[in-house]
C-alpha atoms as a PDB file:
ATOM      1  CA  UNK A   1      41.810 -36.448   5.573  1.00  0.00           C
ATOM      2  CA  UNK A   2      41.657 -33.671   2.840  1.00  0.00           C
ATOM      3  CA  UNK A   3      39.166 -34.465  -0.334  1.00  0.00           C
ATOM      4  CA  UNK A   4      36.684 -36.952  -0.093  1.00  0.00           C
ATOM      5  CA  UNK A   5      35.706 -37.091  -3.771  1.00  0.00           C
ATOM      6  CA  UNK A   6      38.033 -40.274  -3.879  1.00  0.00           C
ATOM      7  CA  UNK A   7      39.493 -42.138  -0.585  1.00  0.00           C
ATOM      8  CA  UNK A   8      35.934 -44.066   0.591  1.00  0.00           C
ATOM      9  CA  UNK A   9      38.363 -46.884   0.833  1.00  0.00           C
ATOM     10  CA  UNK A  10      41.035 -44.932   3.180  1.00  0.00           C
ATOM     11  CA  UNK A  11      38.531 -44.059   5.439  1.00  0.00           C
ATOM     12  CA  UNK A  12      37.221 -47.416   5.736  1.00  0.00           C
ATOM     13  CA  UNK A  13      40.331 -48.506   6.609  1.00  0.00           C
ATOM     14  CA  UNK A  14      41.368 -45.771   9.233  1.00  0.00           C
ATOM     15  CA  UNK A  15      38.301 -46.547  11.123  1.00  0.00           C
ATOM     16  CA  UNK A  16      38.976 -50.427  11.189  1.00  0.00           C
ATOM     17  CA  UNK A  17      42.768 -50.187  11.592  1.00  0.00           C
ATOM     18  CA  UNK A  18      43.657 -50.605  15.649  1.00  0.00           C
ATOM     19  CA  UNK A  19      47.226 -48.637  14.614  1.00  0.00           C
ATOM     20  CA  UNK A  20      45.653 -45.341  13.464  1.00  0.00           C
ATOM     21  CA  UNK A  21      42.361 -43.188  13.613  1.00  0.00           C
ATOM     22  CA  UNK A  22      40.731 -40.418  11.453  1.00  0.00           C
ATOM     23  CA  UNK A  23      40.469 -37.704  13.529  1.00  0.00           C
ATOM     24  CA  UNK A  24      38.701 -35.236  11.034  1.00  0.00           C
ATOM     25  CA  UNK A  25      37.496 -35.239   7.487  1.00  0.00           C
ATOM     26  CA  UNK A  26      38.212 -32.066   5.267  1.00  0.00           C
ATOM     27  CA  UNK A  27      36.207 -31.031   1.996  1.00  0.00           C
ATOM     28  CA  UNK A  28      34.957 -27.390   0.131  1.00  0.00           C
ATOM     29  CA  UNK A  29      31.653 -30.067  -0.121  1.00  0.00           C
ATOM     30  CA  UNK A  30      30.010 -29.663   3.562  1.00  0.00           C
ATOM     31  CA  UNK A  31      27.323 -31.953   2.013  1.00  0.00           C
ATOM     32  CA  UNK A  32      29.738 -34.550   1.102  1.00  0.00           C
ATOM     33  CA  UNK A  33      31.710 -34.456   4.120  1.00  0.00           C
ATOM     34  CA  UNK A  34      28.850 -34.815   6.712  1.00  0.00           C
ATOM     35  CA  UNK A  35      27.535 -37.590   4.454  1.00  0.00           C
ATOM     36  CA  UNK A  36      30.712 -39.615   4.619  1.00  0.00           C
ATOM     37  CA  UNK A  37      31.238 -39.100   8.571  1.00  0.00           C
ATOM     38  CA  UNK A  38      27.516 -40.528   8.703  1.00  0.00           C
ATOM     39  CA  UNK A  39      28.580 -43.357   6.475  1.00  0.00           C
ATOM     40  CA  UNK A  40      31.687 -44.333   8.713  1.00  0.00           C
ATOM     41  CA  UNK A  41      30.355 -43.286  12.105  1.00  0.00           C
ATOM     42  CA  UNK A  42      33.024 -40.198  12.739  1.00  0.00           C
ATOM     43  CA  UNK A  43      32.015 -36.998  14.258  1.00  0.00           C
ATOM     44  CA  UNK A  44      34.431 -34.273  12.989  1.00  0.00           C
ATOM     45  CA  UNK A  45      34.275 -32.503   9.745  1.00  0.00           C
ATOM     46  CA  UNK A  46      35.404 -29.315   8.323  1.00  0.00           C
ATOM     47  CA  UNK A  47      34.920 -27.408   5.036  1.00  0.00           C
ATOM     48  CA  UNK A  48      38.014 -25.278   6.733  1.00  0.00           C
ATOM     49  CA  UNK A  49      41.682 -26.652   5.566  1.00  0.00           C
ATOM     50  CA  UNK A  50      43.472 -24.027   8.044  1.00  0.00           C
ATOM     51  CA  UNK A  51      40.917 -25.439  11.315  1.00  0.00           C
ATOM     52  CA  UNK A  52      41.496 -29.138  10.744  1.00  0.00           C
ATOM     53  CA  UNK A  53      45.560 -28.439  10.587  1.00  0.00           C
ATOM     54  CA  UNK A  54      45.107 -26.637  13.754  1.00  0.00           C
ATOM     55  CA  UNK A  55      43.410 -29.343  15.749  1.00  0.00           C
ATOM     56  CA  UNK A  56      45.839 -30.913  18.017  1.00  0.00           C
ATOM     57  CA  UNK A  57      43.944 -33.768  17.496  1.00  0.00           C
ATOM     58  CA  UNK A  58      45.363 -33.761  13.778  1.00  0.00           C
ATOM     59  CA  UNK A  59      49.136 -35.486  13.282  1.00  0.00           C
ATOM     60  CA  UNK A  60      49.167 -36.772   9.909  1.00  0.00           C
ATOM     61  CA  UNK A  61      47.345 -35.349   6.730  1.00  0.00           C
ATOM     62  CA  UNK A  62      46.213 -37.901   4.109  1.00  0.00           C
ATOM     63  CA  UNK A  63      45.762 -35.170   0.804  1.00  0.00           C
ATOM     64  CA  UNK A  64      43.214 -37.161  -1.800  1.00  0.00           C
ATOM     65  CA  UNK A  65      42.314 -33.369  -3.165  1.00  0.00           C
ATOM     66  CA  UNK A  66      42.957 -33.062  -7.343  1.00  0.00           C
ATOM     67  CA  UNK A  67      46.736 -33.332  -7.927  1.00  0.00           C
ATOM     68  CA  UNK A  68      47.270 -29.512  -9.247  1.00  0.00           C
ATOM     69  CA  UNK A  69      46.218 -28.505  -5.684  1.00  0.00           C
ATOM     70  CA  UNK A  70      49.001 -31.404  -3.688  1.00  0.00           C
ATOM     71  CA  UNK A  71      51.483 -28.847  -3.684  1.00  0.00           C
ATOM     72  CA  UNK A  72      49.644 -26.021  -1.952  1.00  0.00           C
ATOM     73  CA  UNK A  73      48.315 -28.266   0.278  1.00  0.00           C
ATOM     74  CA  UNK A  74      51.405 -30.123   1.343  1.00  0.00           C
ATOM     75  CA  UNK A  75      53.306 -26.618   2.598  1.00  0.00           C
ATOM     76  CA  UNK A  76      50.875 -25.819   4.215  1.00  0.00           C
ATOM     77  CA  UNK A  77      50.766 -29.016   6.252  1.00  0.00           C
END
């Protein structure tokens, strides 16, 4: 998941949801990103867009980053 100003809800789903799992949490706010994997219990985080989409642990990208920046960040996906 990229931006976690918004999404608390998204993540609370993916780690409840037997169908699909978030694999790594992506923000520019390392603060903000290790407090959210405490808050849900996950263990990967990254302040580093380019890492997480290498990750072969990575197959889908949910983008919740501020909607001038969707466009960059879907190519690159």
């Amino acid at each position: 998941m990229l931006g976690l100003g918004e999404g608390r809800s998204i993540i609370s789903a993916g780690v409840q949801s037997p169908l699909w799992r978030v694999a790594c949490l992506c923000d520019t706010n390392e603060a903000l990103g290790r407090t959210r994997c405490d808050e849900f219990g996950l263990e990967t985080f990254t302040t580093d867009y380019g890492a997480m989409l290498a990750d072969p642990a990575v197959d889908v990208v949910g983008i919740y980053t501020p909607d001038h920046l969707h466009a960059e960040h879907i190519i690159r996906a």
